[in-house]
Protein backbone atom coordinates (compact mmCIF):
# COMPACT_ATOMS: atom_id res chain seq x y z
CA UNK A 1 -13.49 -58.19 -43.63
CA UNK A 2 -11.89 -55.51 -45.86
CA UNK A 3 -14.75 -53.23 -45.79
CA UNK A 4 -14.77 -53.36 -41.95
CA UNK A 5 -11.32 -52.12 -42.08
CA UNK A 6 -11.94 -49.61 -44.14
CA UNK A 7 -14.51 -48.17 -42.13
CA UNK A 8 -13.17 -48.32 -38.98
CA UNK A 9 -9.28 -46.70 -40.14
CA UNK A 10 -10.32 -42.85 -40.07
CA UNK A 11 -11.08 -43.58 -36.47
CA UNK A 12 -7.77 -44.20 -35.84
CA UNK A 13 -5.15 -42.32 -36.97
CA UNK A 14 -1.61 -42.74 -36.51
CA UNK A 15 -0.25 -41.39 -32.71
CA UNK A 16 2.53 -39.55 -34.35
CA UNK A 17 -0.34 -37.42 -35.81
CA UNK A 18 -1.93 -36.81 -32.97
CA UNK A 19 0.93 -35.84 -30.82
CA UNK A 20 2.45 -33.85 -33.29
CA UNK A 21 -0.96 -31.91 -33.55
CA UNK A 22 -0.91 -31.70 -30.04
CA UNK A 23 2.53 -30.07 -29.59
CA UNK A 24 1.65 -27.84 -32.75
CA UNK A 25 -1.29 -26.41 -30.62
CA UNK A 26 0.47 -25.95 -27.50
CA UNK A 27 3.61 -24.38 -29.02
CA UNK A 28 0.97 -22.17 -30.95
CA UNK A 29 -0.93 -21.13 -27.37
CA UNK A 30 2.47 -20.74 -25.92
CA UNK A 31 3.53 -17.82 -28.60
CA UNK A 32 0.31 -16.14 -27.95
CA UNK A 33 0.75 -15.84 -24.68
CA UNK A 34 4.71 -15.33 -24.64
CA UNK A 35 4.19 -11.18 -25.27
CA UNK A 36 1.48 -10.91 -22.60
CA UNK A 37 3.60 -12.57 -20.05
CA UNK A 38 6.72 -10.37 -20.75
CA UNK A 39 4.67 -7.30 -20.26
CA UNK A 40 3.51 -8.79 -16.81
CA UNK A 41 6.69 -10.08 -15.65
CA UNK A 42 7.94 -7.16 -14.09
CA UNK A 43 4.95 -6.16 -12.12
CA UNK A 44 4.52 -10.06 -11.11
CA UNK A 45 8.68 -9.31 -10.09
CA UNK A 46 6.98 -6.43 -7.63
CA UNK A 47 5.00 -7.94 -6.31
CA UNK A 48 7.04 -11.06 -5.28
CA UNK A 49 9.42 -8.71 -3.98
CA UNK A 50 7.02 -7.24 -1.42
CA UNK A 51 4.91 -10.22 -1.02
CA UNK A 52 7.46 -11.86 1.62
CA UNK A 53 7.11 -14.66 4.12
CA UNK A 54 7.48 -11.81 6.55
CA UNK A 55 4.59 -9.41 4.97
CA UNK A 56 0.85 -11.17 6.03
CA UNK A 57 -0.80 -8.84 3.44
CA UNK A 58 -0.17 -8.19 0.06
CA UNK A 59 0.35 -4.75 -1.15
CA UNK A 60 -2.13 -3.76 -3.88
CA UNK A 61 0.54 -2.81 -6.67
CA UNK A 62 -0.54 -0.66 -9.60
CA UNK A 63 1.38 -1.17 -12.94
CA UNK A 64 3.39 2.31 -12.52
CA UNK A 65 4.54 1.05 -9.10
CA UNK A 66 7.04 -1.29 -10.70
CA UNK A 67 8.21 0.35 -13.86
CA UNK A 68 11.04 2.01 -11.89
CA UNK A 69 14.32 3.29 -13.47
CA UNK A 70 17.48 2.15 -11.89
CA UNK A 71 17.59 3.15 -8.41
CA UNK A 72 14.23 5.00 -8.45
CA UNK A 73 11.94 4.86 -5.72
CA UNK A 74 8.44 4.07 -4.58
CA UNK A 75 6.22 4.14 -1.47
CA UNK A 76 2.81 2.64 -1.29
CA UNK A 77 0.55 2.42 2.82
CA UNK A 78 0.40 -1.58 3.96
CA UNK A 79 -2.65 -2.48 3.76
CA UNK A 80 -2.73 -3.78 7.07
CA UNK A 81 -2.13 0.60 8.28
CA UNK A 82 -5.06 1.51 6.18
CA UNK A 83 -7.62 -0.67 8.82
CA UNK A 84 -6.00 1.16 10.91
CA UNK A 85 -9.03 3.11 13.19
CA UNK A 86 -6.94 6.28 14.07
CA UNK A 87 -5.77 6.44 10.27
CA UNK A 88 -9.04 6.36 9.08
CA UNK A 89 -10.43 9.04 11.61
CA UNK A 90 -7.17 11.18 10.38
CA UNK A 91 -8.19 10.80 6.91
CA UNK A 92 -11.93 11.48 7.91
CA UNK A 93 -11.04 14.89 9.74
CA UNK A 94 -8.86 15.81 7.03
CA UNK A 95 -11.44 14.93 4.01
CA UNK A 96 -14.03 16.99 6.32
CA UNK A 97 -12.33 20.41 7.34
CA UNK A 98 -10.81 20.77 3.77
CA UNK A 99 -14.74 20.39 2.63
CA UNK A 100 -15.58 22.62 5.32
CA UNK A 101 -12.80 25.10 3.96
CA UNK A 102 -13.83 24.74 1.10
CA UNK A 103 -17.61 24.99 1.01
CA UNK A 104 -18.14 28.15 -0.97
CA UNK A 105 -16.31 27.28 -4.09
CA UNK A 106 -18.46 24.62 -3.93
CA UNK A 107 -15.81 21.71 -4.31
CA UNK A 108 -16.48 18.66 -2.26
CA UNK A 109 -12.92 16.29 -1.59
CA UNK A 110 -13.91 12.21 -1.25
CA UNK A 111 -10.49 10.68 -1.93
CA UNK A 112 -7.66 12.60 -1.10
CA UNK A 113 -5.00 11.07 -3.44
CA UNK A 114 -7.57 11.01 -6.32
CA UNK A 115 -8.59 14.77 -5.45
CA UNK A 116 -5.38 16.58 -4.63
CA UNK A 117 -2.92 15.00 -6.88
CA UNK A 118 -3.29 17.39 -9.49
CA UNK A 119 -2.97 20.43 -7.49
CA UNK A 120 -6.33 22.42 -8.11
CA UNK A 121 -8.06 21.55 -4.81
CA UNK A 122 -4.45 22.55 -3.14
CA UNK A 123 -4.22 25.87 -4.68
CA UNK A 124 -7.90 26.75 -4.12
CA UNK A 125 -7.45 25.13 -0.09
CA UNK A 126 -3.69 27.44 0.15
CA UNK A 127 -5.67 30.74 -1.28
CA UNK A 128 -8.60 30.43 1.39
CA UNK A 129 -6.47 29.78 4.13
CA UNK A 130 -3.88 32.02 3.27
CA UNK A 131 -6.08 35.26 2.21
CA UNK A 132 -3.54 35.29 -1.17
CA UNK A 133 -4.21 34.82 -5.30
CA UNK A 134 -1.58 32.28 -6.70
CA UNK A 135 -0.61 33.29 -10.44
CA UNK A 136 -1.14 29.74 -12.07
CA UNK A 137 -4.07 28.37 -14.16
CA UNK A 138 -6.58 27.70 -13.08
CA UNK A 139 -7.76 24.50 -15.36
CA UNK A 140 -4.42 22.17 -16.29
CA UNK A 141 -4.81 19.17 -18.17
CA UNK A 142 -1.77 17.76 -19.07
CA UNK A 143 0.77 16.41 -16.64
CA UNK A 144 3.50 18.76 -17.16
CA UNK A 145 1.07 21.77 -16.70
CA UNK A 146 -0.43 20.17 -13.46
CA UNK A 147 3.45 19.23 -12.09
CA UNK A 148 4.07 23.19 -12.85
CA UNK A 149 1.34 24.34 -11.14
CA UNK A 150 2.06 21.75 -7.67
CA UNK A 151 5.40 23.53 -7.68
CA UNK A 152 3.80 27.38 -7.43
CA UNK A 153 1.25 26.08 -4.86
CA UNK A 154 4.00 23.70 -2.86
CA UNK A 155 6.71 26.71 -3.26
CA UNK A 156 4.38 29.16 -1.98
CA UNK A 157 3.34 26.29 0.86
CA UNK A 158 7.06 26.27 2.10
CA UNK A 159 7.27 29.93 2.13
CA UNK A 160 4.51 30.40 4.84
CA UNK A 161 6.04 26.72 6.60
CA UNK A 162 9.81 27.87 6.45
CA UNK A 163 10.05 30.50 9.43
CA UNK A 164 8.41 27.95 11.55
CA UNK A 165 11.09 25.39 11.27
CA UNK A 166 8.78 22.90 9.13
CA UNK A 167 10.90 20.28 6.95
CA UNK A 168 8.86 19.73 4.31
CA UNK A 169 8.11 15.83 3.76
CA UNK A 170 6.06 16.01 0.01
CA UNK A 171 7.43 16.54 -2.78
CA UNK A 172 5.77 17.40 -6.45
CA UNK A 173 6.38 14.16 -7.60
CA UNK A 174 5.18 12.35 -4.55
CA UNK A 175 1.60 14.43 -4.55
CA UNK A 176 1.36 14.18 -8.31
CA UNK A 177 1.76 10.43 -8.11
CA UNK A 178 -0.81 10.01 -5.42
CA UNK A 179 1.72 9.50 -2.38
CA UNK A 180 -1.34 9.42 0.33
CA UNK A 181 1.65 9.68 3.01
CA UNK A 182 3.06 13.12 1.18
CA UNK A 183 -0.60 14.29 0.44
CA UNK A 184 -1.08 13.67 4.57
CA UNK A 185 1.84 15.29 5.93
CA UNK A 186 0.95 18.29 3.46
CA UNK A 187 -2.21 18.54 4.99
CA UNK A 188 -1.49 17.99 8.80
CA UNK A 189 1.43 20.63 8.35
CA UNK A 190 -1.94 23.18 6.70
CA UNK A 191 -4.28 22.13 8.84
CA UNK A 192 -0.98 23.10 12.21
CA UNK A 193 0.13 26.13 11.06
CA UNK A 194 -3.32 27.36 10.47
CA UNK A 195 -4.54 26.36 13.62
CA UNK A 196 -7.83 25.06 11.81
CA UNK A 197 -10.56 24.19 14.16
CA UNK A 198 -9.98 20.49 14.40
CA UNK A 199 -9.17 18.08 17.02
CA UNK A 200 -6.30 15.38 14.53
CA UNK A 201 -6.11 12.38 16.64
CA UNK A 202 -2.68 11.49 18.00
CA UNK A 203 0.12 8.96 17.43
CA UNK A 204 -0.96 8.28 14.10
CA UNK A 205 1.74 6.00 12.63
CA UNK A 206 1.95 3.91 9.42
CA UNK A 207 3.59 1.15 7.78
CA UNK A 208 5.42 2.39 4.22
CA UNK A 209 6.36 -0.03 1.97
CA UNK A 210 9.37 1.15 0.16
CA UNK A 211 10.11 -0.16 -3.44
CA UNK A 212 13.33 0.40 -4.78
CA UNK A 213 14.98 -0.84 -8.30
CA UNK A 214 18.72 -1.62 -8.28
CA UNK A 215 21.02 -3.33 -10.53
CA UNK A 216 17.73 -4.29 -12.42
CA UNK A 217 15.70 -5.73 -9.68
CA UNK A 218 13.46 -4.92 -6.89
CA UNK A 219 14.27 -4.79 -3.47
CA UNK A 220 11.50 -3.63 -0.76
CA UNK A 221 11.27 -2.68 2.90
CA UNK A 222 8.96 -1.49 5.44
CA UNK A 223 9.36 1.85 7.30
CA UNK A 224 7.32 3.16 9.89
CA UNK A 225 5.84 6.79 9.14
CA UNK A 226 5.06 8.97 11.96
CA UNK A 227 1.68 11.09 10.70
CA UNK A 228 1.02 12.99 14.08
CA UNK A 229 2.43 13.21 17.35
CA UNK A 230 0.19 15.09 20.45
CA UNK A 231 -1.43 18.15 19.88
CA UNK A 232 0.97 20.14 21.67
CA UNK A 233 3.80 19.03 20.19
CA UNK A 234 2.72 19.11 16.51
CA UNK A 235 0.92 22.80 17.84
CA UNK A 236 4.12 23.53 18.88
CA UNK A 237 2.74 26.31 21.22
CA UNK A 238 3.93 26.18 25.09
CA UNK A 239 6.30 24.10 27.48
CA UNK A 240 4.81 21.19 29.47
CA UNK A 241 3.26 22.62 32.47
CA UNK A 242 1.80 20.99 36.10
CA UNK A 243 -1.41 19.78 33.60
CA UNK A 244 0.42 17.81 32.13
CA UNK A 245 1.97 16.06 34.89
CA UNK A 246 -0.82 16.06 36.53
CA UNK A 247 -2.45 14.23 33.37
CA UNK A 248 0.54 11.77 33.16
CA UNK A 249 1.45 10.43 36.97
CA UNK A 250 -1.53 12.02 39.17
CA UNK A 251 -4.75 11.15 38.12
CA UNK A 252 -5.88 10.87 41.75
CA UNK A 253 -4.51 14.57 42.06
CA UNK A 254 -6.52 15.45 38.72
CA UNK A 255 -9.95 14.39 40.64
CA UNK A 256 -8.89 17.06 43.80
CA UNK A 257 -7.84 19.81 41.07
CA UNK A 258 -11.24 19.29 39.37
CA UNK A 259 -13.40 19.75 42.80
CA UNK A 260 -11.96 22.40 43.53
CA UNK A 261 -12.63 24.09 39.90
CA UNK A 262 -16.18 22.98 40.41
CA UNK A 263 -16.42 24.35 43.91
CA UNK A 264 -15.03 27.64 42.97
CA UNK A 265 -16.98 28.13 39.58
CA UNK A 266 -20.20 27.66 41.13
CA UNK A 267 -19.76 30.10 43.85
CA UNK A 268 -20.23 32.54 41.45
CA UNK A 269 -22.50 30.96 38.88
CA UNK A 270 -25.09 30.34 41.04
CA UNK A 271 -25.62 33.67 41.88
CA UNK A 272 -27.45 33.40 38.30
CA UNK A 273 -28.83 29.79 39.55
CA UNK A 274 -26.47 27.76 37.13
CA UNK A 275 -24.26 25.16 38.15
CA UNK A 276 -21.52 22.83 36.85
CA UNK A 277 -21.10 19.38 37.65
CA UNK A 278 -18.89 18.45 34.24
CA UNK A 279 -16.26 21.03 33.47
CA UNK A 280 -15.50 19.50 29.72
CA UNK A 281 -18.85 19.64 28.46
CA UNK A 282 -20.65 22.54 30.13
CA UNK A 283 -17.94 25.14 29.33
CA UNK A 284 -17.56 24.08 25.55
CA UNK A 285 -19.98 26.59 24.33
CA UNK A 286 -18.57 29.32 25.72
CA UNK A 287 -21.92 30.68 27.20
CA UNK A 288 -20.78 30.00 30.56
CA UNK A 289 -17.24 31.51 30.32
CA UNK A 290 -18.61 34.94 28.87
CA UNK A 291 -21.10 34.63 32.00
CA UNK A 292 -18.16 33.58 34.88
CA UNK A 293 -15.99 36.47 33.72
CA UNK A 294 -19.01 39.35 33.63
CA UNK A 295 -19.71 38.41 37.34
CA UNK A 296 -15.87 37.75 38.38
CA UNK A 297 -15.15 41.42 36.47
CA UNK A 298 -18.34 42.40 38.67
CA UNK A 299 -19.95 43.70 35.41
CA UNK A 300 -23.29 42.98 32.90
CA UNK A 301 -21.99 41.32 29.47
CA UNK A 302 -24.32 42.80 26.76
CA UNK A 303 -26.37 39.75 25.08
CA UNK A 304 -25.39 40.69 21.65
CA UNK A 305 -21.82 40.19 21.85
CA UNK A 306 -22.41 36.49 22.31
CA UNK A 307 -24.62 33.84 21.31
CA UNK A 308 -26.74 32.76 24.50
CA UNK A 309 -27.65 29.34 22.68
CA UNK A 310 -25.07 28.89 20.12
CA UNK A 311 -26.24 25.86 17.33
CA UNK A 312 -23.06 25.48 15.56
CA UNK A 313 -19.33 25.17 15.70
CA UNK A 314 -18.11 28.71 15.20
CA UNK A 315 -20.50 30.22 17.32
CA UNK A 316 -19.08 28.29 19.76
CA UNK A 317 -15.62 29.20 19.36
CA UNK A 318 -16.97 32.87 18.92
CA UNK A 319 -18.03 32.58 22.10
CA UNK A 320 -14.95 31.26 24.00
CA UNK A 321 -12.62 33.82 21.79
CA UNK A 322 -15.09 36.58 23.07
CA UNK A 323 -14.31 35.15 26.78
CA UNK A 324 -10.90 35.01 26.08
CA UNK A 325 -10.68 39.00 25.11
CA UNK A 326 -12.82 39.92 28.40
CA UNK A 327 -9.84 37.86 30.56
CA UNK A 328 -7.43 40.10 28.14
CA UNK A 329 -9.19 43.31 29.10
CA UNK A 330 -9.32 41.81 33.17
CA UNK A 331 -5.65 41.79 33.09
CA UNK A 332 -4.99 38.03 32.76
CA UNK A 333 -2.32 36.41 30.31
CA UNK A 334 -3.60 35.17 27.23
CA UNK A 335 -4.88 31.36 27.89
CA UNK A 336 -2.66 29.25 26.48
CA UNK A 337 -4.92 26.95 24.93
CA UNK A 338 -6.88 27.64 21.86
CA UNK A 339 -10.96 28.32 21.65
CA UNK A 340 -10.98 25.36 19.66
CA UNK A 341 -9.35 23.15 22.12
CA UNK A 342 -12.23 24.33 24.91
CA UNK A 343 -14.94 23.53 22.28
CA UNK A 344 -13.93 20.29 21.24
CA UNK A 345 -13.85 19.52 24.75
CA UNK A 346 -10.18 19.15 25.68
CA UNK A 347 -10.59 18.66 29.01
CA UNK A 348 -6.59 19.55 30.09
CA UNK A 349 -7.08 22.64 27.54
CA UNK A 350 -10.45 23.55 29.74
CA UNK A 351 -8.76 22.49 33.20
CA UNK A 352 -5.98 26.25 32.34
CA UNK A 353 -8.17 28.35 31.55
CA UNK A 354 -10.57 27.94 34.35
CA UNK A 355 -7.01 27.38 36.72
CA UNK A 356 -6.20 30.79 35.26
CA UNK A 357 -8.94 32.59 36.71
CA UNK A 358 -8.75 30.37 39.59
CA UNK A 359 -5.06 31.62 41.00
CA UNK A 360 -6.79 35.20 39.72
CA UNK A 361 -9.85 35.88 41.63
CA UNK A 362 -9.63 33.21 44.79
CA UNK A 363 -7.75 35.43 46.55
CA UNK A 364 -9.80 38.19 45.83
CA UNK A 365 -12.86 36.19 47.49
């Protein structure tokens, strides 16, 4: 009877032990963890912040986007803008033509905000476009070298943007800290004033979330951003005209505008049996406006001032700039839309320049 209990006691120990082992573990676990929860708190307070009822998608917060001083700021994209279709394509024709700028030094731009942040793609993009030499260095590693050299290549962006009214909306800080909204603006404002030989789609708009710190916590809001407007507009180059009324309330209108285009281009294009049935796509290359104006002018265009089957993009434009100097040279006003426009097959751009020749040369006929 004794031996039984003896054998069977160290199976039981007292509860007191056992709880008080229990608590002992848990208070331990709870120590360990009490340091790596402090350091998370305040990105966990971020994120609840922006995270409202209101907000159906959480905002992908990096550690840096909460460490704010008092009353500092932040602004990160929604998520929800990024699907976006016409954001992507803007991003997409941005990535490309600064690739396409950029093809002989041989640098090739995937991310913008990973790519441009530190400001040696910028001054590189600024120095082709601009035909200049920026005096900065040309490797920087740390980040107070890189913020210097962002303020030569921004200062010398706002010195080309300034006569032509443009309010700069970047700052150094907001490119160096990967602000794809500043890095975007930036780059539509380049890609404008340079009237770079892209079509940027329209009404692009975002949602900003906007993360501010005050009195020690974190308040958010959501903004809209406008990215782009219409081409005009942002091209700021000439006053609304009967296109685009014509455009806006009279499509019906449009259709009788067109015929008569057709009719009056073919009269003298078939003298060389060609013919247009789609004014958009078979003046884009040029080929036929070069042609038109040689037998409007009632003269022989030599073949080696144009390309007769041009293969790329800036033979096309080449092309339609060359027709645009022989309308010059005919006496004409300069067209007010842009060789680009006519080869990325803006049909209201193509629609004045054949009306131009139109209100020309029909009453000559």
């Amino acid at each position: 009877m004794s031996s039984v209990l003896l054998r069977s006691s160290p199976l039981r120990p007292p509860r007191m032990k056992k709880e008080e082992s229990f608590l002992g573990k848990l208070g331990g676990t709870l120590a360990r963890k009490k340091k790596s929860r402090e350091v998370s708190d305040l990105q966990e307070e971020g994120k609840n912040a922006i995270n409202s009822p209101m907000s159906p998608a959480s905002v992908d917060l990096h550690p840096e986007d909460t460490l704010l001083e008092e009353n500092e700021e932040r602004r990160m994209i929604d998520p929800t803008s990024k699907d976006d279709p016409k954001f992507k394509e803007l991003v997409k024709v941005l990535i490309d033509w600064v690739n396409d700028v950029l093809v002989e030094e041989r640098i090739i731009v995937k991310q913008l905000e990973e790519d441009l942040y530190d400001g040696q793609v910028l001054q590189k993009l600024l120095e082709k476009l601009a035909g200049c030499k920026l005096n900065v260095a040309e490797v920087t590693q740390s980040e107070i070298a890189q913020k210097q050299k962002l303020h030569t290549v921004l200062e010398a962006v706002q010195d080309l943007l300034r006569p032509h009214g443009w309010a700069p909306q970047w700052t150094v800080d907001a490119i160096h800290g990967k602000n794809l909204v500043a890095i975007l603006h930036l780059l539509v404002s380049l890609a404008t004033h340079f009237r770079a030989p892209i079509r940027l789609p329209e009404h692009v708009s975002v949602q900003v979330v906007v993360v501010r710190k005050r009195e020690g916590l974190l308040h958010s809001s959501h903004v809209t951003e406008e990215l782009t407007t219409t081409t005009e507009a942002m091209m700021g180059r000439f006053e609304r005209d009967a296109f685009d009324t014509l455009f806006d309330h009279a499509p019906d209108k449009l259709n009788v505008v067109k015929k008569s285009l057709i009719t009056f281009v073919n009269k003298h294009l078939n003298k060389l049996n060609l013919e247009v049935t789609e004014l958009e796509t078979q003046f884009a290359d040029g080929v036929y406006l070069v042609l038109l104006m040689g037998l409007l002018e009632d003269y022989f265009v030599p073949l080696h001032n144009f390309y007769l089957t041009p293969d790329s993009f800036d033979q096309k434009v080449h092309n339609v700039s060359f027709a645009f100097e022989l309308m010059l040279d005919g006496g004409l006003k300069k067209p007010k839309a842009r060789p680009e426009d006519v080869v990325n097959l803006d049909l209201k751009s193509t629609l004045r320049v054949l009306y131009n020749l139109f209100t020309k040369y029909k009453s000559m006929e």
